[in-house]
ModelCIF file with pLDDT and N, C-alpha, C, O atoms, coordinates in Angstrom:
data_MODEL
#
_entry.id   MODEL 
#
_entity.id                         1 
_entity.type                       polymer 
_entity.pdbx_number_of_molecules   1 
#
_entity_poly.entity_id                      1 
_entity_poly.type                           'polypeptide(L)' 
_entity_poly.nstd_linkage                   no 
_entity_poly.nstd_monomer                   no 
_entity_poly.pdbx_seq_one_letter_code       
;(UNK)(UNK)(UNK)(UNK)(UNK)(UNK)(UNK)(UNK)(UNK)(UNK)(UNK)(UNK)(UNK)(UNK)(UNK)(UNK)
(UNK)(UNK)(UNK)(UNK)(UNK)(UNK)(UNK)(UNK)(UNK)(UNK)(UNK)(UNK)(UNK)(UNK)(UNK)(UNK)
(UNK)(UNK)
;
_entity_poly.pdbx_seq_one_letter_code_can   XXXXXXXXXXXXXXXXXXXXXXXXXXXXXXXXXX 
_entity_poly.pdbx_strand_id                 A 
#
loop_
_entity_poly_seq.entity_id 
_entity_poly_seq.num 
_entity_poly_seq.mon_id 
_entity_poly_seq.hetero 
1 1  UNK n 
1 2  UNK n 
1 3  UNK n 
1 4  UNK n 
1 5  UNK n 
1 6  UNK n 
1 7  UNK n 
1 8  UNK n 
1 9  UNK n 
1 10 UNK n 
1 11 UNK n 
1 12 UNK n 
1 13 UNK n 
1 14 UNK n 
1 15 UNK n 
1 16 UNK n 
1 17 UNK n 
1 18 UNK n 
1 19 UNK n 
1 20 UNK n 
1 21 UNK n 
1 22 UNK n 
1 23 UNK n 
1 24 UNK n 
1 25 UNK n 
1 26 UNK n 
1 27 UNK n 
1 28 UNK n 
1 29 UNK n 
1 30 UNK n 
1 31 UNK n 
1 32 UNK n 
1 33 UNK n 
1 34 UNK n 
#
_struct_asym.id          A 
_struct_asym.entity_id   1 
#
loop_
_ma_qa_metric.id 
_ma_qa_metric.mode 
_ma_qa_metric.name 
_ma_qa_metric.software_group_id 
_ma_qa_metric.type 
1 global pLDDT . pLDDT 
2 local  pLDDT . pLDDT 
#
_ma_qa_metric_global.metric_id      1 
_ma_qa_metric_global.metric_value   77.26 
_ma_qa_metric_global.model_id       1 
_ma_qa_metric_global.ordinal_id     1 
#
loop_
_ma_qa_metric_local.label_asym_id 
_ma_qa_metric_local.label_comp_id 
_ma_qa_metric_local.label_seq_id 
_ma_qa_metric_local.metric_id 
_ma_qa_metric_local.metric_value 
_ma_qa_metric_local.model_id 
_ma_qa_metric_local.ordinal_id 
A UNK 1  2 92.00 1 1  
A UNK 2  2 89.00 1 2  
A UNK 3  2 90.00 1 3  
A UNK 4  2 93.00 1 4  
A UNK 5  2 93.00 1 5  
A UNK 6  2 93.00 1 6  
A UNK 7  2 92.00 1 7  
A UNK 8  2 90.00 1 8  
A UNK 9  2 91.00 1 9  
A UNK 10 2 86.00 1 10 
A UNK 11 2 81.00 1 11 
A UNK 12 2 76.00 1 12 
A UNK 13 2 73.00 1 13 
A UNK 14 2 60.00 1 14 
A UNK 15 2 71.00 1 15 
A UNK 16 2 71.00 1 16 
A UNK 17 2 77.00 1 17 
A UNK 18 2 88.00 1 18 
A UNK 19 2 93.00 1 19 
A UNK 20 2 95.00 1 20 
A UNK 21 2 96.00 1 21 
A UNK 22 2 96.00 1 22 
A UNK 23 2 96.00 1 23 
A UNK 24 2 95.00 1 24 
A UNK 25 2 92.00 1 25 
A UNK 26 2 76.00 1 26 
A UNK 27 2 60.00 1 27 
A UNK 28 2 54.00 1 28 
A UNK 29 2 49.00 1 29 
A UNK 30 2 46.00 1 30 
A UNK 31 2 47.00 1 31 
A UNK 32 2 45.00 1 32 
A UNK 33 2 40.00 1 33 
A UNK 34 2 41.00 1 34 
#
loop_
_atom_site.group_PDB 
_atom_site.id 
_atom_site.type_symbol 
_atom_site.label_atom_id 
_atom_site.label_alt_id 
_atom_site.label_comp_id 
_atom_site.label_asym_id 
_atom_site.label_entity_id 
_atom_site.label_seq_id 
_atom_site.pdbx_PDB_ins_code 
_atom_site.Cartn_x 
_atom_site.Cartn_y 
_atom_site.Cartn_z 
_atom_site.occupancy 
_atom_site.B_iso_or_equiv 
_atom_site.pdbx_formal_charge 
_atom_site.auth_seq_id 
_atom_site.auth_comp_id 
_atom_site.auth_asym_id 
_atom_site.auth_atom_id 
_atom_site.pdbx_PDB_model_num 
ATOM 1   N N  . UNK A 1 1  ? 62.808 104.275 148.469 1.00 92.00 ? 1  UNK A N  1 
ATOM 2   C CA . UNK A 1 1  ? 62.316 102.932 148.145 1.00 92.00 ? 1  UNK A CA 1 
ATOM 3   C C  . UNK A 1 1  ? 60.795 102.920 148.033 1.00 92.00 ? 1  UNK A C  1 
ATOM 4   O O  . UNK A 1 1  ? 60.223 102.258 147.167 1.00 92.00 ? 1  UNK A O  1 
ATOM 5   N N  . UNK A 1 2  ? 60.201 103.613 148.863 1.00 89.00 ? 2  UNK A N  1 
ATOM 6   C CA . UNK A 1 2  ? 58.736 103.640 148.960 1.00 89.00 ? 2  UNK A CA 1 
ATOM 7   C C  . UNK A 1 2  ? 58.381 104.680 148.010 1.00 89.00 ? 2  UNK A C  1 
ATOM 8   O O  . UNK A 1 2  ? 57.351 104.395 147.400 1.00 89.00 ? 2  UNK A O  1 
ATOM 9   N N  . UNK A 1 3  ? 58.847 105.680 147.719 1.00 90.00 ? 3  UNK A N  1 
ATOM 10  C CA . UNK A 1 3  ? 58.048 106.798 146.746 1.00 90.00 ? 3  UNK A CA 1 
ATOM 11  C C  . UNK A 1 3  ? 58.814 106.719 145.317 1.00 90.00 ? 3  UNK A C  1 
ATOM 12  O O  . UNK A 1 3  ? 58.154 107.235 144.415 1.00 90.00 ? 3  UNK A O  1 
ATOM 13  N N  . UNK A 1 4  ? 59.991 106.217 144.943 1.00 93.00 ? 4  UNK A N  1 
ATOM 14  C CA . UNK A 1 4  ? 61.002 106.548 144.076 1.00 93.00 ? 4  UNK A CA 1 
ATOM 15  C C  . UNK A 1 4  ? 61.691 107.187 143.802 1.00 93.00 ? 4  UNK A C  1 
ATOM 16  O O  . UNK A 1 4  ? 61.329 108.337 144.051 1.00 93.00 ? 4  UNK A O  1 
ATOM 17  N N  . UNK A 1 5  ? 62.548 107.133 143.401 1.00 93.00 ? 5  UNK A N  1 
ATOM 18  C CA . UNK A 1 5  ? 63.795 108.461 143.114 1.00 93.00 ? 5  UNK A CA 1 
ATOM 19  C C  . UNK A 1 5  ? 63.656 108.833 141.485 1.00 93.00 ? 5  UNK A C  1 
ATOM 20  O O  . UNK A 1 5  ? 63.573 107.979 140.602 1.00 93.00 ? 5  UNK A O  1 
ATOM 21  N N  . UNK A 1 6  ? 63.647 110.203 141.280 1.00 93.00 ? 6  UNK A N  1 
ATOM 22  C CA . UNK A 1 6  ? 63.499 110.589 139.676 1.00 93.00 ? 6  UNK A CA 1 
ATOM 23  C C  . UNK A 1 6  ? 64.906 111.352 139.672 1.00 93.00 ? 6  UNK A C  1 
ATOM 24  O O  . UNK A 1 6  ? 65.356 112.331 140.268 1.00 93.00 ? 6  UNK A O  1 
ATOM 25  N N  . UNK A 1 7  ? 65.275 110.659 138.944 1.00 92.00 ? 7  UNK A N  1 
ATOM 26  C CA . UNK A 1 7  ? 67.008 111.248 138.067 1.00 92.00 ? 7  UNK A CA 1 
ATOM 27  C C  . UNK A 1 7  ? 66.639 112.685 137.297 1.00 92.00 ? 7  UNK A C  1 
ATOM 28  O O  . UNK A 1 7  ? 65.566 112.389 136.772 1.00 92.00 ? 7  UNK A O  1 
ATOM 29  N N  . UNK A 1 8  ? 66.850 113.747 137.016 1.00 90.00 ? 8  UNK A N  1 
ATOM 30  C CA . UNK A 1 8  ? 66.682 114.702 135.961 1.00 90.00 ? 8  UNK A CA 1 
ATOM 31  C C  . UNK A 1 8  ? 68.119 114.936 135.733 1.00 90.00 ? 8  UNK A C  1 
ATOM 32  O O  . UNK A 1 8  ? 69.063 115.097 136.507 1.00 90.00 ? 8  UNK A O  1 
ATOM 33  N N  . UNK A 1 9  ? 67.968 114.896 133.867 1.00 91.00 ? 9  UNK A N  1 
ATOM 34  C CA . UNK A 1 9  ? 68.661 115.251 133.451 1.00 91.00 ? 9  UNK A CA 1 
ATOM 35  C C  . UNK A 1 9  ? 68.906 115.974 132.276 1.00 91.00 ? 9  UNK A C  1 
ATOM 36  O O  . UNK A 1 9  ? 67.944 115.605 131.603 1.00 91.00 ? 9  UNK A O  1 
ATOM 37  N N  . UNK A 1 10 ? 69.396 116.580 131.725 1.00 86.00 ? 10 UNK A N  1 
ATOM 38  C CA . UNK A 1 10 ? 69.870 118.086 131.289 1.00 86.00 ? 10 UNK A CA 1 
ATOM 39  C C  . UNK A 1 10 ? 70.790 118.315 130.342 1.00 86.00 ? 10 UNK A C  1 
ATOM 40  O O  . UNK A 1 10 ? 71.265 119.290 130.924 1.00 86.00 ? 10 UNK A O  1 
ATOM 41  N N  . UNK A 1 11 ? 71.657 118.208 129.047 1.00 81.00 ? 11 UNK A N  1 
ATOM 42  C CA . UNK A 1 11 ? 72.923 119.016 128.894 1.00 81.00 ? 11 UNK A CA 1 
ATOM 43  C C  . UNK A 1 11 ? 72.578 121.008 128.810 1.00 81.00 ? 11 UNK A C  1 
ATOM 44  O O  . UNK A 1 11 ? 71.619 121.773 128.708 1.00 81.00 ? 11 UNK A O  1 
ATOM 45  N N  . UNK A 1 12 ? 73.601 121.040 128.895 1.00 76.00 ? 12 UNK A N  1 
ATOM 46  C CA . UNK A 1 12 ? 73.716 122.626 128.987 1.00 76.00 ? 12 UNK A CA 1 
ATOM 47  C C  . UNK A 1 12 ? 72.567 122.817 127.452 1.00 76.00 ? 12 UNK A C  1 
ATOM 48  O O  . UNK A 1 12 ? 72.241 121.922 126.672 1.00 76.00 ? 12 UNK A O  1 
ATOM 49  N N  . UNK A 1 13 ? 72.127 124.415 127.418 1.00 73.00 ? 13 UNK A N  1 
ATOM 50  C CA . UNK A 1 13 ? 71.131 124.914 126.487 1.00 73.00 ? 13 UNK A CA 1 
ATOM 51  C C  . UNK A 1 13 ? 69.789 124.959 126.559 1.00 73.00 ? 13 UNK A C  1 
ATOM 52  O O  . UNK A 1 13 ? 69.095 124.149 127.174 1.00 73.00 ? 13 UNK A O  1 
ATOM 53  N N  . UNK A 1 14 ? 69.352 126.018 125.858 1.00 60.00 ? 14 UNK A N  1 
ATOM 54  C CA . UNK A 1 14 ? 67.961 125.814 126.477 1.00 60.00 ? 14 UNK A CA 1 
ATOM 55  C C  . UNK A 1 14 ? 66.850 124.976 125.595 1.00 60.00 ? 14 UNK A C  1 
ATOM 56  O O  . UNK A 1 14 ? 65.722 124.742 126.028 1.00 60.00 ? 14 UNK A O  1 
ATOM 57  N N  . UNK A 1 15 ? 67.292 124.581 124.376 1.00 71.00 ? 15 UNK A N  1 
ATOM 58  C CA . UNK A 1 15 ? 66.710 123.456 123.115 1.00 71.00 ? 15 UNK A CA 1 
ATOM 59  C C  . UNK A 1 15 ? 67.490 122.410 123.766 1.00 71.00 ? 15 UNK A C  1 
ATOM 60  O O  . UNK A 1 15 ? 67.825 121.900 122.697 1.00 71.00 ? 15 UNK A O  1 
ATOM 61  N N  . UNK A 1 16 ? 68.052 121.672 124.627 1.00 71.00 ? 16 UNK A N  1 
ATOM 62  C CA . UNK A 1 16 ? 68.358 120.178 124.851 1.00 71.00 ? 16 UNK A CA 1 
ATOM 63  C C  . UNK A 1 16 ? 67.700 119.744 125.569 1.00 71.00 ? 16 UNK A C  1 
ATOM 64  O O  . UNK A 1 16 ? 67.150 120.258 126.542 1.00 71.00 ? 16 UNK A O  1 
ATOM 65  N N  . UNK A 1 17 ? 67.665 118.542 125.108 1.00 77.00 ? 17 UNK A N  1 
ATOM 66  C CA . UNK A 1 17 ? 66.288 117.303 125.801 1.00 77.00 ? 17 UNK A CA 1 
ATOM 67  C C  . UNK A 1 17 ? 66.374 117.280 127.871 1.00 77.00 ? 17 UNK A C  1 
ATOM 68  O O  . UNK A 1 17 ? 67.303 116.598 128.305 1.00 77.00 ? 17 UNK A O  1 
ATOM 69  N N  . UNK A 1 18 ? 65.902 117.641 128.430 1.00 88.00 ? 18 UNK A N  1 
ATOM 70  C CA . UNK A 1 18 ? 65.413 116.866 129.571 1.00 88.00 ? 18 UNK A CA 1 
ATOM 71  C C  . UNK A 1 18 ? 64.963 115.788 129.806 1.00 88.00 ? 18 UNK A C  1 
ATOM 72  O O  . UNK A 1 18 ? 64.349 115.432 128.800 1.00 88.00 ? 18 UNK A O  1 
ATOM 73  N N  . UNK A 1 19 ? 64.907 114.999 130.615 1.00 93.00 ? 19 UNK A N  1 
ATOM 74  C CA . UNK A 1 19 ? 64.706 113.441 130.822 1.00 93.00 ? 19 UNK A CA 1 
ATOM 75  C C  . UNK A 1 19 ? 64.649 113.373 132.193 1.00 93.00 ? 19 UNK A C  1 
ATOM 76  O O  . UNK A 1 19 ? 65.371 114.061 132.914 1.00 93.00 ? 19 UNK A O  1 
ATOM 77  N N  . UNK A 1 20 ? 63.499 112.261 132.766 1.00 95.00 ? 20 UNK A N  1 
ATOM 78  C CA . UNK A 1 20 ? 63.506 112.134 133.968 1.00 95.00 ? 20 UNK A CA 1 
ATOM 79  C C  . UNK A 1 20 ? 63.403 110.681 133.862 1.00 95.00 ? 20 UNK A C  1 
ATOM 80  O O  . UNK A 1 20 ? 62.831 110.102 132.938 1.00 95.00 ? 20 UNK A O  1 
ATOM 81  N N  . UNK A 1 21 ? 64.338 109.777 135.447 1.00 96.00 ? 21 UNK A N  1 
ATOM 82  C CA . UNK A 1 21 ? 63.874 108.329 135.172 1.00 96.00 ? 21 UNK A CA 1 
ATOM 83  C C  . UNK A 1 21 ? 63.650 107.932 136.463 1.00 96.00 ? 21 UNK A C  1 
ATOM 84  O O  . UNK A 1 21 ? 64.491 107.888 137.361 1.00 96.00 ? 21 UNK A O  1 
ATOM 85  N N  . UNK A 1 22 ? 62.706 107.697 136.517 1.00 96.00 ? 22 UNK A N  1 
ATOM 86  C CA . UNK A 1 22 ? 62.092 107.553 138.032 1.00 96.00 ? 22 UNK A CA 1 
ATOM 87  C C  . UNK A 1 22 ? 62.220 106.058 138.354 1.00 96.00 ? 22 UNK A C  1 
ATOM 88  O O  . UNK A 1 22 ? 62.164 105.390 137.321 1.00 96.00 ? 22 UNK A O  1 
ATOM 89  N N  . UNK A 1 23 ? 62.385 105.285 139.528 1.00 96.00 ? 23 UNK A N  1 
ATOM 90  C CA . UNK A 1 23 ? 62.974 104.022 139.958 1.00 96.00 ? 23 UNK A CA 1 
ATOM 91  C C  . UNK A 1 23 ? 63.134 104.508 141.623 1.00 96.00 ? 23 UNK A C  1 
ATOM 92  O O  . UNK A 1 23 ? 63.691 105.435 142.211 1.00 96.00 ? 23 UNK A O  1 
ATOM 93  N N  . UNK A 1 24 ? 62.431 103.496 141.948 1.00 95.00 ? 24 UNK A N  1 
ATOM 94  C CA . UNK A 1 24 ? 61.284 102.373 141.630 1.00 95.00 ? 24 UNK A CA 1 
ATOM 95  C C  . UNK A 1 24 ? 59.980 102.911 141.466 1.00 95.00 ? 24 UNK A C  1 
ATOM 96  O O  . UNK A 1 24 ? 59.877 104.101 141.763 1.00 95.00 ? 24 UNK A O  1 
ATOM 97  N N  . UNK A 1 25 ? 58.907 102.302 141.048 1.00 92.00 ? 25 UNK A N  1 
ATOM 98  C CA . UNK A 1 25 ? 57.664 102.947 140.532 1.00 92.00 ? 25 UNK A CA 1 
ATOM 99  C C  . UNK A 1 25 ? 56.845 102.517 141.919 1.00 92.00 ? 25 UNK A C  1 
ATOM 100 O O  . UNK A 1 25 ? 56.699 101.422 142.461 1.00 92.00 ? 25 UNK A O  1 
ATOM 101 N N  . UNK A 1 26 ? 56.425 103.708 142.222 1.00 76.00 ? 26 UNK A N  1 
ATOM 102 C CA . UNK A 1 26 ? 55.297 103.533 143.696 1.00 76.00 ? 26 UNK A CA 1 
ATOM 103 C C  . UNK A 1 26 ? 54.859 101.527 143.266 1.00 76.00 ? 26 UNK A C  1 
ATOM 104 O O  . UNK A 1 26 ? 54.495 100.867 142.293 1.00 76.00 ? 26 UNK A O  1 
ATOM 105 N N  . UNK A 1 27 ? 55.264 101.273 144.955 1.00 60.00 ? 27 UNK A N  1 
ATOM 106 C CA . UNK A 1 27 ? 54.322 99.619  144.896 1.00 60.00 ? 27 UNK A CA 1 
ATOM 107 C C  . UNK A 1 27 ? 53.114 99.750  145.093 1.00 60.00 ? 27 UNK A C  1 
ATOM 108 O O  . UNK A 1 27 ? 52.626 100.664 145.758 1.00 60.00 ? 27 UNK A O  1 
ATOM 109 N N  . UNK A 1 28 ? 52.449 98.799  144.506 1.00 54.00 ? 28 UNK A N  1 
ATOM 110 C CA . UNK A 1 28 ? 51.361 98.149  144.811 1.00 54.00 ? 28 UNK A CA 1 
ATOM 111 C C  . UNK A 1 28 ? 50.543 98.028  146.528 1.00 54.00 ? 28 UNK A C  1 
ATOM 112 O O  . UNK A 1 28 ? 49.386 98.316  146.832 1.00 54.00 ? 28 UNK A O  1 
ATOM 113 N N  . UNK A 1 29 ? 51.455 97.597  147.236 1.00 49.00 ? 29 UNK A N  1 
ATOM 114 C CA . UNK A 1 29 ? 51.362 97.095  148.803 1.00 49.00 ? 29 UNK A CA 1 
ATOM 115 C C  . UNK A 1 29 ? 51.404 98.730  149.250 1.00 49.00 ? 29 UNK A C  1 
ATOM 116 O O  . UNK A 1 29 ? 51.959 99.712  148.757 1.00 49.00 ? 29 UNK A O  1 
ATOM 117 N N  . UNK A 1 30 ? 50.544 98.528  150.426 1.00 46.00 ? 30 UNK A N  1 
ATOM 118 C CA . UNK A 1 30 ? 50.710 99.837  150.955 1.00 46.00 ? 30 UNK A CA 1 
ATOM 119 C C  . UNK A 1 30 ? 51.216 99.955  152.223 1.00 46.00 ? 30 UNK A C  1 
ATOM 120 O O  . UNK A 1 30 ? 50.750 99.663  153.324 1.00 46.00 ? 30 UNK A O  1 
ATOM 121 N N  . UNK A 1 31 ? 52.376 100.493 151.829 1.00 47.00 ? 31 UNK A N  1 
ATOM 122 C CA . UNK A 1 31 ? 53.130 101.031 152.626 1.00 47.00 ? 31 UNK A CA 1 
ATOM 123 C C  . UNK A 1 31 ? 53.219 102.206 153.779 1.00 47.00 ? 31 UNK A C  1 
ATOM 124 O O  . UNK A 1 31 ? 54.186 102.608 154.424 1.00 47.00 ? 31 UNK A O  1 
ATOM 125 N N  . UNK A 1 32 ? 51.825 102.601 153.787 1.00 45.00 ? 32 UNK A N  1 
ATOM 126 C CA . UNK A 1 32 ? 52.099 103.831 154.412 1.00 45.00 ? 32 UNK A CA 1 
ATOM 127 C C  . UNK A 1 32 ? 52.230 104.174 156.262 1.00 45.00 ? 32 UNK A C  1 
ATOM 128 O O  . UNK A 1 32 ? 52.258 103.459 157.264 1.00 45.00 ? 32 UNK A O  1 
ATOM 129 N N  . UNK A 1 33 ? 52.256 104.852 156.144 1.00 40.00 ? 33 UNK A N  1 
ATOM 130 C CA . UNK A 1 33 ? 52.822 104.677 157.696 1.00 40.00 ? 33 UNK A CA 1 
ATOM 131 C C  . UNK A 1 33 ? 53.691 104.122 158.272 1.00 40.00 ? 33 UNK A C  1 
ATOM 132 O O  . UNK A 1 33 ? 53.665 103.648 159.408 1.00 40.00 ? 33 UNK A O  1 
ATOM 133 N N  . UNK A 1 34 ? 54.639 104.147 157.419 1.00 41.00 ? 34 UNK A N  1 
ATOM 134 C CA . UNK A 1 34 ? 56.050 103.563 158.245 1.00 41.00 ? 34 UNK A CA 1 
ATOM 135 C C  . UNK A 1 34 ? 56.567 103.786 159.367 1.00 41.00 ? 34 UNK A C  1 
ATOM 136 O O  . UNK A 1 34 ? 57.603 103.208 159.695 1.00 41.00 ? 34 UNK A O  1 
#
């Protein structure tokens, strides 16, 4: 929740697209030190 999660993804081969989708995008508020 605080840093985001990035999906990668892939089909088989080494010419097919990769894609990453990252969610949620770092907030604003700082969070650190939880």
């Amino acid at each position: 929740v605080m840093n985001g999660l990035t999906v990668w993804l892939k089909a088989k081969g080494l010419k097919s697209p990769k894609y990453g989708i990252k969610y949620p995008i770092k907030p604003e508020a700082d969070f650190r030190n939880l």
